[in-house]
C-alpha atoms as a PDB file:
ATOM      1  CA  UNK A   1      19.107 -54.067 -22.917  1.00  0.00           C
ATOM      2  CA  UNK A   2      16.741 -52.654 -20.464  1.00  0.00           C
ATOM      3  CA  UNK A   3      14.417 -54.988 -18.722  1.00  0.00           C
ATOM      4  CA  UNK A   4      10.906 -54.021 -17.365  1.00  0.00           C
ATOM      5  CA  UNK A   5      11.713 -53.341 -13.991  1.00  0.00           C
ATOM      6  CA  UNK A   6      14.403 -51.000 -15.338  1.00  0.00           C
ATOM      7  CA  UNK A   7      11.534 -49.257 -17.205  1.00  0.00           C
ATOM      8  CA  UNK A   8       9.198 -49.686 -13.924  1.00  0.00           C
ATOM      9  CA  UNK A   9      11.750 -47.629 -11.999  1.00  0.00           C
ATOM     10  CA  UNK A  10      11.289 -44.652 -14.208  1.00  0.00           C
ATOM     11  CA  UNK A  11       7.076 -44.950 -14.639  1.00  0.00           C
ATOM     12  CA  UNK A  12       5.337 -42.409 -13.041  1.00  0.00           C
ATOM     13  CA  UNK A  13       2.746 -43.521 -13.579  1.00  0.00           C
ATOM     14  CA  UNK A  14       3.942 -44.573 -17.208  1.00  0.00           C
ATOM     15  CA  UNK A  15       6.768 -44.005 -19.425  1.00  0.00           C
ATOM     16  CA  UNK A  16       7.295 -41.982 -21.569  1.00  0.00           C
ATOM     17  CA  UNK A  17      10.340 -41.029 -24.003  1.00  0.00           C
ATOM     18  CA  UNK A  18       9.524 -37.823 -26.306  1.00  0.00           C
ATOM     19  CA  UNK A  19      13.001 -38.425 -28.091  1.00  0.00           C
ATOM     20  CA  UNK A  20      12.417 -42.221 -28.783  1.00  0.00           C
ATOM     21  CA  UNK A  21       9.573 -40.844 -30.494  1.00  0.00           C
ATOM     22  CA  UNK A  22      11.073 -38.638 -32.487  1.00  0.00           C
ATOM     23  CA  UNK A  23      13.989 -40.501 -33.060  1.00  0.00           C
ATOM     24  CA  UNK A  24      14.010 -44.130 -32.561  1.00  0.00           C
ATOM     25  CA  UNK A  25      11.265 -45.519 -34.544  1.00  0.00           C
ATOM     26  CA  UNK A  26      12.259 -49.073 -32.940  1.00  0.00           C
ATOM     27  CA  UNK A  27      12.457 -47.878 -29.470  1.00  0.00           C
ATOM     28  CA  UNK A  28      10.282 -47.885 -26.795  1.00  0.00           C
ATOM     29  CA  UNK A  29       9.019 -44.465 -26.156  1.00  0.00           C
ATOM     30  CA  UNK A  30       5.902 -45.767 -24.307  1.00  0.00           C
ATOM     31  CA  UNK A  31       4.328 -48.157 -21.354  1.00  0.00           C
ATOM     32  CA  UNK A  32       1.230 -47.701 -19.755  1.00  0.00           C
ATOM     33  CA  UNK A  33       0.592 -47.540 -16.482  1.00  0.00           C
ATOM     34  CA  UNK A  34      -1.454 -51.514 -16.415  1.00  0.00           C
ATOM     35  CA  UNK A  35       1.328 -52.950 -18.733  1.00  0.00           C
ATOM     36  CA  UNK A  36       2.465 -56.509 -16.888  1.00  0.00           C
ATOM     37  CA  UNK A  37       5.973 -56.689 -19.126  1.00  0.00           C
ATOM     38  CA  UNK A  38       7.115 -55.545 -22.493  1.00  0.00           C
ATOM     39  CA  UNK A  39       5.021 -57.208 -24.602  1.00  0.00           C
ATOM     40  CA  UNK A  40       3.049 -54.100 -24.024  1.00  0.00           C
ATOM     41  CA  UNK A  41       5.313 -51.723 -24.730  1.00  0.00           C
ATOM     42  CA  UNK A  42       5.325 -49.622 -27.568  1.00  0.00           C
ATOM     43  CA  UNK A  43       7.381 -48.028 -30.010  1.00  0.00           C
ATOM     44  CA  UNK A  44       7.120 -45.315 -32.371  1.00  0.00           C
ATOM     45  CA  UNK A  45       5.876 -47.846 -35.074  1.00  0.00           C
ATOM     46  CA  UNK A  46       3.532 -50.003 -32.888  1.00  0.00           C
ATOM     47  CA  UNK A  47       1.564 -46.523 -32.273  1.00  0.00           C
ATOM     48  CA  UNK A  48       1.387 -45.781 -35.770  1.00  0.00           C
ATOM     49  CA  UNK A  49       0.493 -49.542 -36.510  1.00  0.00           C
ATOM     50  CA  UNK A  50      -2.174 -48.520 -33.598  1.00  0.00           C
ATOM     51  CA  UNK A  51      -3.346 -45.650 -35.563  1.00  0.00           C
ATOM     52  CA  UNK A  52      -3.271 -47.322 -38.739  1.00  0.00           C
ATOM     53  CA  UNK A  53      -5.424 -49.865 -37.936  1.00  0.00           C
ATOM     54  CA  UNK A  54      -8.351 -47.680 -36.370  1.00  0.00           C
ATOM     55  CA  UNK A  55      -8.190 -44.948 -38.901  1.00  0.00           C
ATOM     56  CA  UNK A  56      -9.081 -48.523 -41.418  1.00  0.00           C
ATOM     57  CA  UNK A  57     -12.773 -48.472 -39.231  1.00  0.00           C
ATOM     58  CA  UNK A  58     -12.839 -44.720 -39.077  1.00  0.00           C
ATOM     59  CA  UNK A  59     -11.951 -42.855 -42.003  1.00  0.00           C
ATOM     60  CA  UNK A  60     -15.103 -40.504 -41.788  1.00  0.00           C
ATOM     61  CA  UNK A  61     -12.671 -39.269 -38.338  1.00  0.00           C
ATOM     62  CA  UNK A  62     -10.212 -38.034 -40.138  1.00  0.00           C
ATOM     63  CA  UNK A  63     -12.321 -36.537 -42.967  1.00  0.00           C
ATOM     64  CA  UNK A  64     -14.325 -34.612 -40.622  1.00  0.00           C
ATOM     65  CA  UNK A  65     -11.146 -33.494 -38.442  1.00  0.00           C
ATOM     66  CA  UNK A  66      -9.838 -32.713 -41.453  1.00  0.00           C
ATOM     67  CA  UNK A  67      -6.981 -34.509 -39.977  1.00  0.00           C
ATOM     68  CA  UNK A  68      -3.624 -36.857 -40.737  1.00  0.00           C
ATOM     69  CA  UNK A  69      -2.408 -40.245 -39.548  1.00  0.00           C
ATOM     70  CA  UNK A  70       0.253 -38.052 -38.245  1.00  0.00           C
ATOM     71  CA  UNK A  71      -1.221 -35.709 -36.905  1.00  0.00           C
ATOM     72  CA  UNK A  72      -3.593 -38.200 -34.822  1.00  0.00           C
ATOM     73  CA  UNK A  73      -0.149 -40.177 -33.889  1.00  0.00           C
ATOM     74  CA  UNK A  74       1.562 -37.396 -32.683  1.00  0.00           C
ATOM     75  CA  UNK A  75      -1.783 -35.994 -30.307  1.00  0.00           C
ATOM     76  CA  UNK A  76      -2.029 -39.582 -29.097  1.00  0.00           C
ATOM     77  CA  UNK A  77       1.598 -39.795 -27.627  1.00  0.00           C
ATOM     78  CA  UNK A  78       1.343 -36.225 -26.477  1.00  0.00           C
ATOM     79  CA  UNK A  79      -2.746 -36.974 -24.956  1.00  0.00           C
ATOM     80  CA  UNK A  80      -1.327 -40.337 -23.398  1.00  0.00           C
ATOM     81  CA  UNK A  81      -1.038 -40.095 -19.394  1.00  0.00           C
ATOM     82  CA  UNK A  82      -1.593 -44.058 -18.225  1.00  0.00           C
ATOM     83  CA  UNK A  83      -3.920 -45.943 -20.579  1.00  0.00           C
ATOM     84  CA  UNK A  84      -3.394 -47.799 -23.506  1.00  0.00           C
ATOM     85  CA  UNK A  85      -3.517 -46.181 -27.433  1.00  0.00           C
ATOM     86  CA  UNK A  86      -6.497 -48.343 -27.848  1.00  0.00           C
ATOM     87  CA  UNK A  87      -8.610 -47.183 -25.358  1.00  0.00           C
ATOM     88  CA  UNK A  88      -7.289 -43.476 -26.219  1.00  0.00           C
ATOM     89  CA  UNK A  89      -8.636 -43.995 -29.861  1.00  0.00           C
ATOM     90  CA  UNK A  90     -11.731 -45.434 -28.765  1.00  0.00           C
ATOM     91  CA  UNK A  91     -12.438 -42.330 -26.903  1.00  0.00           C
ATOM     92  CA  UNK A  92     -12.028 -39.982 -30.170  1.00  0.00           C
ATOM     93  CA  UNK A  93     -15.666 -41.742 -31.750  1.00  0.00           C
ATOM     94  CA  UNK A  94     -17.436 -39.982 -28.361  1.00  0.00           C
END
């Protein structure tokens, strides 16, 4: 099992795995650049529990977009560079 200084060898400035997305819904496919340890790490299903949660407070968002959960999940992985999902869906009411 990987530790976080195995994962801290490979940030630049975060980490990022596009096939632990894809494929490994249980896997972590991203840390941002702040994160202390793995509890904030995420997996495919923490960032759709992420986007799950704020679409609950902002349904008119994805009426207007004309968007999907998915859709929003899958921009937010691609979008993310060093912050957290939270603060990237914070930014989508502005």
């Amino acid at each position: 099992m990987k530790t976080f200084e195995d994962y801290q060898d490979e940030m630049n400035p975060c980490y990022k795995d596009y096939d632990a997305f894809k494929n490994k819904s249980g896997a972590v496919c991203y840390i941002p650049e702040n994160a202390e340890d793995l509890s904030e790490a995420f997996t495919y299903s923490d960032l759709k529990n992420e986007v799950v949660a704020w679409k609950q407070d902002n349904e008119d968002y994805f009426i207007e977009h004309e968007t999907t959960l998915e859709a929003v999940l899958t921009n937010m992985f691609e979008t993310l560079s060093w912050e957290f999902p939270s603060t990237f869906l914070d930014q989508l009411n502005y």
